[in-house]
Protein backbone atom coordinates (compact mmCIF):
# COMPACT_ATOMS: atom_id res chain seq x y z
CA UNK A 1 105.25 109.44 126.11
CA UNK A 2 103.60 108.90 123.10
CA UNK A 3 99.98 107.04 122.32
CA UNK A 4 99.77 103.31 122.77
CA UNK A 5 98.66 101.20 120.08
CA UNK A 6 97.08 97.98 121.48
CA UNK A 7 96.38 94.73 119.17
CA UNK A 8 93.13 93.30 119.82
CA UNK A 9 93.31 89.20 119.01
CA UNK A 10 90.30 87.16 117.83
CA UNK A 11 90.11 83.34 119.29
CA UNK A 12 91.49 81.77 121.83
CA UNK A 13 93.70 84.27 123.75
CA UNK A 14 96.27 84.47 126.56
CA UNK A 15 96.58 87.83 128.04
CA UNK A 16 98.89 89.36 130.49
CA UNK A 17 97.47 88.16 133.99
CA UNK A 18 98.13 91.92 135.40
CA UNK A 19 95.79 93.91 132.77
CA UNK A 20 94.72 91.57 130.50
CA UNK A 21 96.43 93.08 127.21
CA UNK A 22 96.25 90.53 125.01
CA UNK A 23 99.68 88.72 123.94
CA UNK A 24 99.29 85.63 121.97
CA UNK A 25 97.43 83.21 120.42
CA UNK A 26 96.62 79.40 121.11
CA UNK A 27 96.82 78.53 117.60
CA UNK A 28 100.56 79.96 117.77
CA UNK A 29 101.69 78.04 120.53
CA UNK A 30 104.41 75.41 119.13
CA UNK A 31 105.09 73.84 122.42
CA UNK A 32 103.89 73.62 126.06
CA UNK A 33 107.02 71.25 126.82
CA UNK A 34 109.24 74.16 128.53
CA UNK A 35 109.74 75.22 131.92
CA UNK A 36 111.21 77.82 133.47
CA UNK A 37 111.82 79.08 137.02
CA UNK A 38 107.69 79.85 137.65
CA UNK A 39 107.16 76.46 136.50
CA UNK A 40 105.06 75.99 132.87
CA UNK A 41 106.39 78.06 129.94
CA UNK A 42 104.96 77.92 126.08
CA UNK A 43 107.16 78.55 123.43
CA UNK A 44 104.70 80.75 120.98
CA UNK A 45 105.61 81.25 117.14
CA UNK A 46 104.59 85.19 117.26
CA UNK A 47 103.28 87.43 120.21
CA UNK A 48 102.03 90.57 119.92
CA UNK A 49 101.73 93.69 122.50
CA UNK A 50 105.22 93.10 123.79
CA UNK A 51 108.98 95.55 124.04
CA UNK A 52 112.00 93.89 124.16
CA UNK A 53 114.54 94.45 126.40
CA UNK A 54 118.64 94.12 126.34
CA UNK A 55 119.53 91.10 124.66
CA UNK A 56 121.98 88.48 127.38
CA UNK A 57 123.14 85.32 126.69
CA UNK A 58 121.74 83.00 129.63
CA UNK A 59 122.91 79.27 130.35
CA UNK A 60 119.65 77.03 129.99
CA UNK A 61 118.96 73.40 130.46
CA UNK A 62 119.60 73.10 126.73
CA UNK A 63 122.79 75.32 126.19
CA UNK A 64 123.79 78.68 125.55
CA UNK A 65 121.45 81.20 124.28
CA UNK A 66 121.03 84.85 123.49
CA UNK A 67 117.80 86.34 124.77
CA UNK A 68 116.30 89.12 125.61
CA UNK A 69 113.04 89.64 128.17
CA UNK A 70 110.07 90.70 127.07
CA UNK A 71 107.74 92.89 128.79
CA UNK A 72 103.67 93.61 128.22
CA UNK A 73 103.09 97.20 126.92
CA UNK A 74 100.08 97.68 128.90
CA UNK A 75 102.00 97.59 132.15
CA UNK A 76 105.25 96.45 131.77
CA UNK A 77 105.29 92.98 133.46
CA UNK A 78 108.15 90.29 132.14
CA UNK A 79 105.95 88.17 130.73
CA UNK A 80 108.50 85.79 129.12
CA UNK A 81 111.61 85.71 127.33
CA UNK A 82 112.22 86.21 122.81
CA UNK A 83 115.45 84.09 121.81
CA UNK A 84 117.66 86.00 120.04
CA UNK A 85 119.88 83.25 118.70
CA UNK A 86 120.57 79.53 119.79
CA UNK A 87 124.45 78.80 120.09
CA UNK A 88 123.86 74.83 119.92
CA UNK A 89 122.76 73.73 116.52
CA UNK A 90 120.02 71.30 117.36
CA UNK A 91 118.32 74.39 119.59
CA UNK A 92 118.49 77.41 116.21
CA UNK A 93 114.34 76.57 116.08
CA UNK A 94 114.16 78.88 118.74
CA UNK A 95 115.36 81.15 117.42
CA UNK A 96 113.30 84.44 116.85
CA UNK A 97 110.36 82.53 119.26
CA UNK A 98 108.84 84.31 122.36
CA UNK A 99 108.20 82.34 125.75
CA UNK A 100 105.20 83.27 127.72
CA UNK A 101 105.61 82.08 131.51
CA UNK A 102 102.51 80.37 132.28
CA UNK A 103 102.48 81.93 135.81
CA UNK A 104 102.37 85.51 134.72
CA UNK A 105 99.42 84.75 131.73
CA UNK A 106 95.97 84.18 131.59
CA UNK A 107 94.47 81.43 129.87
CA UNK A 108 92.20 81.42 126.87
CA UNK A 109 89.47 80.67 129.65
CA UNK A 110 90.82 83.57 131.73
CA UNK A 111 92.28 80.68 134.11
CA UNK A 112 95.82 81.37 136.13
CA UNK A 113 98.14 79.15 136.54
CA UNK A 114 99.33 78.73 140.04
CA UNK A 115 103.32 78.20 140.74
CA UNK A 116 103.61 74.93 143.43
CA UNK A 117 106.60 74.50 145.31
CA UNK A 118 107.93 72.09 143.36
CA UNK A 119 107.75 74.07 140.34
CA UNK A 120 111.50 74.53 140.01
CA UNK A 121 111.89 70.90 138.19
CA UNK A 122 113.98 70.19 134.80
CA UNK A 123 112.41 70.21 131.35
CA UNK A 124 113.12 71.38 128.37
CA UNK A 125 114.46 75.21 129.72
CA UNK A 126 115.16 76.78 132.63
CA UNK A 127 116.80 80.15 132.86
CA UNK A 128 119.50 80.69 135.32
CA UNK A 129 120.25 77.16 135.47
């Protein structure tokens, strides 16, 4: 295996809750409206310190889509989900946008999120519907 390159972020940071690699940041977030089956998600603009995997077309609350998981380089959690392609119309802004599951990040204030048991509730997506 060869040498890992890890980006460092300045600001406001969420990092993988496992080893703390950082992944995004706060100023990138475009929503906090999603869900998914942990509960919160964020749909982020860009991430960084992430592999892809295979690429699957999953049935969400809001249609069809094409994804693939993604997984932190620094230990190879799923930390969320990149959407490949949207096949409703109204849903192509996700397209090419990365998911972080608020359950498996930390905070910008190094705070968890914790799942509850009713954390399985609609919103905007939930894989595996």
């Amino acid at each position: 295996m060869g040498r890992l390159f890890v980006m460092h972020l300045e600001g406001k940071v969420y990092s993988c809750k496992h080893c703390h690699t950082h992944l995004g940041l706060s100023s990138d977030i475009i929503s906090k409206s999603f869900h998914c089956k942990h509960g919160k998600a964020y749909l982020f603009n860009k991430v960084v310190n992430v592999t892809s995997g295979v690429k699957e077309d999953r049935m969400m609350i809001t249609g069809m889509h094409t994804v693939s998981d993604i997984f932190c380089v620094g230990c190879g959690s799923i930390v969320g989900w990149k959407y490949e392609a949207a096949h409703e119309k109204s849903q192509r802004y996700k397209e090419g946008k990365f998911i972080l599951e608020r359950y498996k990040v930390s905070g910008p204030d190094g705070s968890h999120y914790f799942v509850t048991h009713d954390a399985h509730v609609g919103g905007s997506d939930v894989d595996d519907v």
